[in-house]
N, C-alpha and C. Protein backbone atom coordinates (compact mmCIF):
# COMPACT_ATOMS: atom_id res chain seq x y z
N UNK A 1 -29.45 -31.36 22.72
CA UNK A 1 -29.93 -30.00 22.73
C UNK A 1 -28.92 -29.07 23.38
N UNK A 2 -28.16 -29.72 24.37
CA UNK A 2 -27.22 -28.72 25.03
C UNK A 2 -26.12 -28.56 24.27
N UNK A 3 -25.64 -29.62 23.69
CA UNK A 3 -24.70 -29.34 22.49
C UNK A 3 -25.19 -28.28 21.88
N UNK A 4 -25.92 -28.76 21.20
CA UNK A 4 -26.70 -26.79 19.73
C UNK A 4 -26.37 -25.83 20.84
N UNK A 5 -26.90 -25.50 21.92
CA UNK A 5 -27.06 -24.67 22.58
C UNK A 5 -25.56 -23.85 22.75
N UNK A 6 -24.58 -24.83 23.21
CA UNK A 6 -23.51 -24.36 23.52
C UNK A 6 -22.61 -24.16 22.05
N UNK A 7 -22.60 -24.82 21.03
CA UNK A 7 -22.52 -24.41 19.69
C UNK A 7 -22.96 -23.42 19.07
N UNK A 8 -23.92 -23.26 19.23
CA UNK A 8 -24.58 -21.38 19.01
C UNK A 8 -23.41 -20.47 19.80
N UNK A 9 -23.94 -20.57 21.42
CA UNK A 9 -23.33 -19.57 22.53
C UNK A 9 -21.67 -19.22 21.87
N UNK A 10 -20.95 -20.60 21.53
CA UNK A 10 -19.74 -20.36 21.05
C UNK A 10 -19.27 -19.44 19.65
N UNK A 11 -20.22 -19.48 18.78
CA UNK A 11 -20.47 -19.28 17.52
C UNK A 11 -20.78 -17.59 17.37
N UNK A 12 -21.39 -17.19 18.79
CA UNK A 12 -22.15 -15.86 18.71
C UNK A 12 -21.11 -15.12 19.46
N UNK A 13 -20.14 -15.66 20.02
CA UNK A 13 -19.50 -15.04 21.14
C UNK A 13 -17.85 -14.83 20.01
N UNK A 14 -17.77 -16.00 19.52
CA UNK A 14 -16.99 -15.68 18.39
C UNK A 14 -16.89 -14.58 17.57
N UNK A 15 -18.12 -14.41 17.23
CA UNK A 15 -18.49 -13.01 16.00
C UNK A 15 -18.64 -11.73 16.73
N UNK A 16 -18.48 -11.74 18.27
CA UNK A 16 -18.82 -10.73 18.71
C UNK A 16 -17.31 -10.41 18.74
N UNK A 17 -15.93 -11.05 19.02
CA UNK A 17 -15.16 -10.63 19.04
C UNK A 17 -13.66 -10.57 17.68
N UNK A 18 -14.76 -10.95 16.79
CA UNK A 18 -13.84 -10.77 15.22
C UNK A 18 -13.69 -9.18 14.85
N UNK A 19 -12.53 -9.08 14.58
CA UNK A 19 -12.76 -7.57 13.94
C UNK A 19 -13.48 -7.37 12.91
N UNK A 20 -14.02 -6.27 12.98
CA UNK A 20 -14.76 -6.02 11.59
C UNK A 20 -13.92 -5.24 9.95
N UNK A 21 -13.56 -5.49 9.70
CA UNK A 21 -12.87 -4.64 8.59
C UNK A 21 -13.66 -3.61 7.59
N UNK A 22 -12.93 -2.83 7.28
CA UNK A 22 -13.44 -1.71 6.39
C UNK A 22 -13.65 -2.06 4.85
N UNK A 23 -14.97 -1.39 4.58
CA UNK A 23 -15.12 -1.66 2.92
C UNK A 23 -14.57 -0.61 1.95
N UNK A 24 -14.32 -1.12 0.95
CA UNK A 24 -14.26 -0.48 -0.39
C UNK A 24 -15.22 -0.38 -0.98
N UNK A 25 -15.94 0.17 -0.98
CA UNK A 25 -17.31 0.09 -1.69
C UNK A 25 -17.28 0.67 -2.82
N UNK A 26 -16.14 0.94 -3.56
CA UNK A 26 -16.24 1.53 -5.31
C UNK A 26 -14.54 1.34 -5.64
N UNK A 27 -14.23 0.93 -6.63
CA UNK A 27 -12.76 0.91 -7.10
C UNK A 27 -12.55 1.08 -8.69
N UNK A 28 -12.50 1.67 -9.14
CA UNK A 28 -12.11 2.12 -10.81
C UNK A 28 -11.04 2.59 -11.60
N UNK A 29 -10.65 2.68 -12.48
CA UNK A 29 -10.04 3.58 -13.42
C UNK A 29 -11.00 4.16 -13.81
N UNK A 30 -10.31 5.12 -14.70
CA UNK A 30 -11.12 6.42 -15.47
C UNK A 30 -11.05 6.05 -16.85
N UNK A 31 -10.45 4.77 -17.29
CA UNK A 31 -10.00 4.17 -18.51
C UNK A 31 -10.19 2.32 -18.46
N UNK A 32 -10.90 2.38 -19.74
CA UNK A 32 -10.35 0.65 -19.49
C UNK A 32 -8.83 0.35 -20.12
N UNK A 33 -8.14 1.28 -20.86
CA UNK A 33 -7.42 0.61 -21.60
C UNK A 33 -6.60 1.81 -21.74
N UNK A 34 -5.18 1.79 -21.45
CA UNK A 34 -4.13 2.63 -21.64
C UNK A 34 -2.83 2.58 -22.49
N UNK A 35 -2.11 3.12 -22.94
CA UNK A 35 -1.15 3.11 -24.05
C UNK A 35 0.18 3.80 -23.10
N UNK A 36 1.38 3.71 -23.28
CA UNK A 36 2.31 4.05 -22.41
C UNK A 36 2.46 5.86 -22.86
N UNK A 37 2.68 6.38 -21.98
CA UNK A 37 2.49 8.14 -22.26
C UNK A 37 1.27 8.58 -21.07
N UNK A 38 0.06 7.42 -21.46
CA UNK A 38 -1.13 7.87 -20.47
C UNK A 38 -0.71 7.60 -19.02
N UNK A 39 -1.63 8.56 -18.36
CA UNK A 39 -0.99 8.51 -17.05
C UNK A 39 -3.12 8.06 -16.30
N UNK A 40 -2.32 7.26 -15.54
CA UNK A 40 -3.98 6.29 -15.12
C UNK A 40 -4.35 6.66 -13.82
N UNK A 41 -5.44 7.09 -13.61
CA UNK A 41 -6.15 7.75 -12.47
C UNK A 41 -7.36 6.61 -12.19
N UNK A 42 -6.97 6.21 -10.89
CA UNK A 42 -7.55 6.19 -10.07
C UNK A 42 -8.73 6.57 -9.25
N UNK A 43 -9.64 5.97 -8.98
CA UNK A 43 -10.56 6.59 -8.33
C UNK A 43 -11.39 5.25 -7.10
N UNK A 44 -11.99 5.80 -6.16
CA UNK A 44 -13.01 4.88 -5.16
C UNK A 44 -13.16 5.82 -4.48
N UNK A 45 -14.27 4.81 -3.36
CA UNK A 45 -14.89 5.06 -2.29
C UNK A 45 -15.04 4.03 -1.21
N UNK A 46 -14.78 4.50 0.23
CA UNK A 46 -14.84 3.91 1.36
C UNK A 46 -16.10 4.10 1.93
N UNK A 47 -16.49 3.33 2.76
CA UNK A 47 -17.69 2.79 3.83
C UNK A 47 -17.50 4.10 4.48
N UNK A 48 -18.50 4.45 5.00
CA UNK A 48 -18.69 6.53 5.78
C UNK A 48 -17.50 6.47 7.34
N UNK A 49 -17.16 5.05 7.72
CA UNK A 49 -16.59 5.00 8.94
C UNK A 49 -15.27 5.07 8.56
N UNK A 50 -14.46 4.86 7.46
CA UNK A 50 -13.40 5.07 7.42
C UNK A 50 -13.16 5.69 6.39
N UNK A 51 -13.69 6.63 6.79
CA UNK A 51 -13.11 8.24 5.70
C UNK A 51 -11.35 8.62 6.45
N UNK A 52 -10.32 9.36 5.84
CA UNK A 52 -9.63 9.80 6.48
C UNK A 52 -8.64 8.42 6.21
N UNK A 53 -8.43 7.49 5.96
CA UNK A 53 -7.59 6.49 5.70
C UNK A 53 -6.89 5.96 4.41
N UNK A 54 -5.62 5.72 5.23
CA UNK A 54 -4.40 5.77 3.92
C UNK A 54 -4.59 4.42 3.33
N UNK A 55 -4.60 4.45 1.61
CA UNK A 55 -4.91 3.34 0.99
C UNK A 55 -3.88 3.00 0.24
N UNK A 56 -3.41 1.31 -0.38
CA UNK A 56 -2.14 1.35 -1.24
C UNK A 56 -2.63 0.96 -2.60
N UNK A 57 -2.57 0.47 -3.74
CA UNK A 57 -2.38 0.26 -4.91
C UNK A 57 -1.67 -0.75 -5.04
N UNK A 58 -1.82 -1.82 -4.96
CA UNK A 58 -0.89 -2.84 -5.85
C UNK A 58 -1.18 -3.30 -7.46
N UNK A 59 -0.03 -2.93 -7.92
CA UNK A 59 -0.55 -2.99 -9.73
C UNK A 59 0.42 -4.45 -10.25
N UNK A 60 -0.30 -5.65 -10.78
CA UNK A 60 0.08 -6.50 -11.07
C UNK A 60 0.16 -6.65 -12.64
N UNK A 61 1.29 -7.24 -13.40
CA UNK A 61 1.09 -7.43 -14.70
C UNK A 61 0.58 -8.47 -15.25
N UNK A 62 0.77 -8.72 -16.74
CA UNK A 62 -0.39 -9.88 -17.13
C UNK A 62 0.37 -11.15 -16.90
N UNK A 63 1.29 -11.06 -16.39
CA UNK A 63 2.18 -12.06 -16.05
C UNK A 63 2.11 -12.45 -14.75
N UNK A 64 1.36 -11.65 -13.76
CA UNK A 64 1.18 -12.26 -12.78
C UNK A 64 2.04 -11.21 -11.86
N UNK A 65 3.07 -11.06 -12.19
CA UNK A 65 4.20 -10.70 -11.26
C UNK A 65 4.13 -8.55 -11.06
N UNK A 66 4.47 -8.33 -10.27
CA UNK A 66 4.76 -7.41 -9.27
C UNK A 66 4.84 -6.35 -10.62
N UNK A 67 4.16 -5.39 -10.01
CA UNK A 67 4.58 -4.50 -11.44
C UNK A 67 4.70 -3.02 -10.36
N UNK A 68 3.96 -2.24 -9.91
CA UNK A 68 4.03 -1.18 -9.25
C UNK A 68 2.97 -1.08 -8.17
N UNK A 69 3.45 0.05 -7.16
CA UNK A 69 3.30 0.46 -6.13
C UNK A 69 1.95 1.77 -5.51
N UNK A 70 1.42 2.62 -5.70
CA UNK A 70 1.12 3.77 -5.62
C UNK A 70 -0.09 3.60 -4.63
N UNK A 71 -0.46 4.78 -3.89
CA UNK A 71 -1.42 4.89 -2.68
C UNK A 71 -2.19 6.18 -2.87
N UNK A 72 -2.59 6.38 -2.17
CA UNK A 72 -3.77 8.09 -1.49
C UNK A 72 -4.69 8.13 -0.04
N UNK A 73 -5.11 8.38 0.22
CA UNK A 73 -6.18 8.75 0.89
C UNK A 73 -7.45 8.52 0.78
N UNK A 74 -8.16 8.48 1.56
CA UNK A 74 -9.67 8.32 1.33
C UNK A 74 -10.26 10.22 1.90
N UNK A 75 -11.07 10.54 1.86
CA UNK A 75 -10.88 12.46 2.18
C UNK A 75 -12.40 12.34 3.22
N UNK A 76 -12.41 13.21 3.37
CA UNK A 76 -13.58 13.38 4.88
C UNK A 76 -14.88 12.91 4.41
N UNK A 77 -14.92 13.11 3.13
CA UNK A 77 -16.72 12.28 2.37
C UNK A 77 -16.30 10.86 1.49
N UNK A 78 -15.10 10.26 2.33
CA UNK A 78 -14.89 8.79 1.92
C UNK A 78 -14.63 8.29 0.36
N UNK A 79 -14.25 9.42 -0.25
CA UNK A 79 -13.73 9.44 -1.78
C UNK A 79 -12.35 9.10 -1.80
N UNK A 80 -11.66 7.87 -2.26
CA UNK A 80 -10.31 7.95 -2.15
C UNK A 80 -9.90 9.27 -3.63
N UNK A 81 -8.97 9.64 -2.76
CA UNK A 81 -7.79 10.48 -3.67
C UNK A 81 -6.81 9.75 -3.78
N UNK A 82 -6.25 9.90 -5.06
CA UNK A 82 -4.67 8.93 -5.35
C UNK A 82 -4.17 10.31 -6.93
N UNK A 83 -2.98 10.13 -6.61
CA UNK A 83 -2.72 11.09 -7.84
C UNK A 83 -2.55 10.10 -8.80
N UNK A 84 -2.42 10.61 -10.32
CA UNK A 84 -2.59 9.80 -11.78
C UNK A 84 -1.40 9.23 -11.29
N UNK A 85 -1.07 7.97 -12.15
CA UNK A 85 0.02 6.96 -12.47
C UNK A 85 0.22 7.47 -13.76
N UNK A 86 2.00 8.07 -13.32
CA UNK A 86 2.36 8.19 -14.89
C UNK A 86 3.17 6.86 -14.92
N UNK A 87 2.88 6.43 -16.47
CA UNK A 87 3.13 5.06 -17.13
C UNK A 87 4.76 4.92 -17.61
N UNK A 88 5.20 6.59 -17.65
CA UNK A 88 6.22 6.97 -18.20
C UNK A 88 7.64 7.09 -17.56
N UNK A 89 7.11 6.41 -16.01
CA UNK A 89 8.12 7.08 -14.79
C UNK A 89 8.13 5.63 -13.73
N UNK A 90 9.31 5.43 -13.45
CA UNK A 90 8.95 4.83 -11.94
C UNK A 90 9.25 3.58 -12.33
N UNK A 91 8.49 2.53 -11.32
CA UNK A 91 8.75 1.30 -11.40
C UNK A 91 7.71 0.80 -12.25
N UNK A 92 6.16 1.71 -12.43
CA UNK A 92 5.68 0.95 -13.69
C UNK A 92 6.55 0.86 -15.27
N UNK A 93 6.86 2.46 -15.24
CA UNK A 93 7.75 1.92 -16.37
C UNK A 93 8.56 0.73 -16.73
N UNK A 94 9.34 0.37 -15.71
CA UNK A 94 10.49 -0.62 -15.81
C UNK A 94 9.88 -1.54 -16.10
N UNK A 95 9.05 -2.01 -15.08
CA UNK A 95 8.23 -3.38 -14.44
C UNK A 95 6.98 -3.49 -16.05
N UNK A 96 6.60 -2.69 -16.84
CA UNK A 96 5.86 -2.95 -17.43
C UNK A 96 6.65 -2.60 -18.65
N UNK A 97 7.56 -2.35 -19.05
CA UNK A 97 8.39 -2.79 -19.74
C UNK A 97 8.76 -4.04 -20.32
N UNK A 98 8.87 -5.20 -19.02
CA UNK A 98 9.30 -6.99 -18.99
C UNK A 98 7.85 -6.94 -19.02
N UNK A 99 6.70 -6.81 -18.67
CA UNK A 99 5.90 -7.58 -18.55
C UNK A 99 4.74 -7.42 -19.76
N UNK A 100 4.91 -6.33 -20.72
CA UNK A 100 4.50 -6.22 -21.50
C UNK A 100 3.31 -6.01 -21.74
N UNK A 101 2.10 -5.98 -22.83
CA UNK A 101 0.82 -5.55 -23.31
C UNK A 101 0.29 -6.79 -22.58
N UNK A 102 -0.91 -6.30 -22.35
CA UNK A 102 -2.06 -6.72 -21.58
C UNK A 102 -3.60 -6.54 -20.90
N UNK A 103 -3.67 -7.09 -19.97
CA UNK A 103 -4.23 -6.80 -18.65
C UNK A 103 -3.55 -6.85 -17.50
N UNK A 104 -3.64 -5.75 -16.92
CA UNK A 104 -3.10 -5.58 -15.49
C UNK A 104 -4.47 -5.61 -14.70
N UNK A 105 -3.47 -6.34 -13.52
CA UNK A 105 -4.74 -5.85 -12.57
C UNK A 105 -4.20 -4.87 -11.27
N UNK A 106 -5.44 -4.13 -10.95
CA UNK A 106 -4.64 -3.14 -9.41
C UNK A 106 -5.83 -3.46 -8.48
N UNK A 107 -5.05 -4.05 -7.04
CA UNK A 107 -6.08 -4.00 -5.72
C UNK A 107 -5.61 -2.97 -5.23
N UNK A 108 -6.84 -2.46 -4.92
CA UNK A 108 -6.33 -1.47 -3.44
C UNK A 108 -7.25 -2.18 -1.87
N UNK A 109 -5.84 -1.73 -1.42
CA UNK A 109 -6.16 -2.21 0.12
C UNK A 109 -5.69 -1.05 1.63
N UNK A 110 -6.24 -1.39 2.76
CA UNK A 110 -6.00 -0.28 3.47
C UNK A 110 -4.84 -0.54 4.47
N UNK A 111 -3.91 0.48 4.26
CA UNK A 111 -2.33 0.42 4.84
C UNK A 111 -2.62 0.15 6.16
N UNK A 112 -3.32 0.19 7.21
CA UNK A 112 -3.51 -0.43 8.68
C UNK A 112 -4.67 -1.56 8.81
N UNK A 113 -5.63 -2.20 7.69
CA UNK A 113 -5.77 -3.27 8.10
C UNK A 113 -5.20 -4.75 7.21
N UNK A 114 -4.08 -4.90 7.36
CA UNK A 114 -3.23 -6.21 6.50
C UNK A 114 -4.67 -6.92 6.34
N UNK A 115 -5.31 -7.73 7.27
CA UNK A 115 -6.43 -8.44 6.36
C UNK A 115 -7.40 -7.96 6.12
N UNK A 116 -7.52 -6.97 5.54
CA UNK A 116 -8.79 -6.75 4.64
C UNK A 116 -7.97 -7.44 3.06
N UNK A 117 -8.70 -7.89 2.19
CA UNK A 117 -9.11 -8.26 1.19
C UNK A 117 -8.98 -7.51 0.05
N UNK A 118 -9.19 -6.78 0.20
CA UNK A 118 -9.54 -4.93 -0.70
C UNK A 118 -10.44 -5.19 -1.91
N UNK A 119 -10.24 -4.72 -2.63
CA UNK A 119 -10.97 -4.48 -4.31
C UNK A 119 -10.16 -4.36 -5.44
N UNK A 120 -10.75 -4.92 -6.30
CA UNK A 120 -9.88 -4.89 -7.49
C UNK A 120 -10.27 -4.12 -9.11
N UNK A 121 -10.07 -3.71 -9.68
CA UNK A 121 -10.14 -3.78 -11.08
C UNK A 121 -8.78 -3.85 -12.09
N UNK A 122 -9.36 -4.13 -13.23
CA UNK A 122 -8.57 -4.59 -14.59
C UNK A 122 -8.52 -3.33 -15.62
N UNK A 123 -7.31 -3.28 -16.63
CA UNK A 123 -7.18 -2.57 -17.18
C UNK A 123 -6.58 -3.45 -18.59
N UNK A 124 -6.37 -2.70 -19.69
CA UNK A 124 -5.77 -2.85 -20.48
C UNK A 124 -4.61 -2.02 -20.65
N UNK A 125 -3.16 -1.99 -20.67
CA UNK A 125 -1.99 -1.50 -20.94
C UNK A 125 -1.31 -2.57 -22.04
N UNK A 126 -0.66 -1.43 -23.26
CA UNK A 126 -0.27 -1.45 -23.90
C UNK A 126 0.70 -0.30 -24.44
N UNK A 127 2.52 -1.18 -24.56
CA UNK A 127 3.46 -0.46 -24.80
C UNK A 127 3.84 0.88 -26.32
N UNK A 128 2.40 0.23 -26.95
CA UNK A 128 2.49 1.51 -28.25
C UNK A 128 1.02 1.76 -28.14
């Protein structure tokens, strides 16, 4: 019994001192499926406690590998802002160039907590 006991005590004292991380509680495009020319917007929402926080974009190709970069803000009523991804410019161009028609996928995650997890969605891109 003193075992459980002290297995709990350890267990509760643990969780009291884990950080808590911030949610994503919405992550989208405005498109399922894009053609190169379109420029892809972004959209979410954060948990009410971390309104005001800088978010990144990682955009992966159907290949798996590294395709582009892009970020925004979350704004005082916890709506991230990110400006459109033009398809036409940058390192998506290049990077989705080699990696060709597909599905991409983009997480966003928050630039000051490395372990959060973030959120994801899928798209369709295609070079014509």
């Amino acid at each position: 019994m003193k075992v459980i006991l002290a297995v709990l005590i350890a267990l509760v004292g643990m969780m009291a001192i884990m950080p808590a991380y911030a949610t994503i509680v919405e992550f989208s495009t405005d498109k399922t499926s894009y053609i190169k020319g379109d420029k892809i917007q972004f959209t979410g929402k954060t948990d009410a406690a971390h309104a005001n926080k800088m978010v990144s974009i990682k955009i992966y190709g159907p290949k798996g590998e590294f395709v582009s970069l892009t970020g925004g803000r979350s704004d005082f009523d916890s709506i991230i802002v990110v400006n459109p991804l033009d398809t036409t410019k940058g390192k998506f161009a290049e990077k989705s160039a080699q990696q060709g028609k597909g599905i991409y996928n983009a997480t966003i995650i928050y630039d000051d907590e490395p372990n959060y997890k973030g959120k994801w969605t899928i798209f369709d891109y295609s070079l014509d």
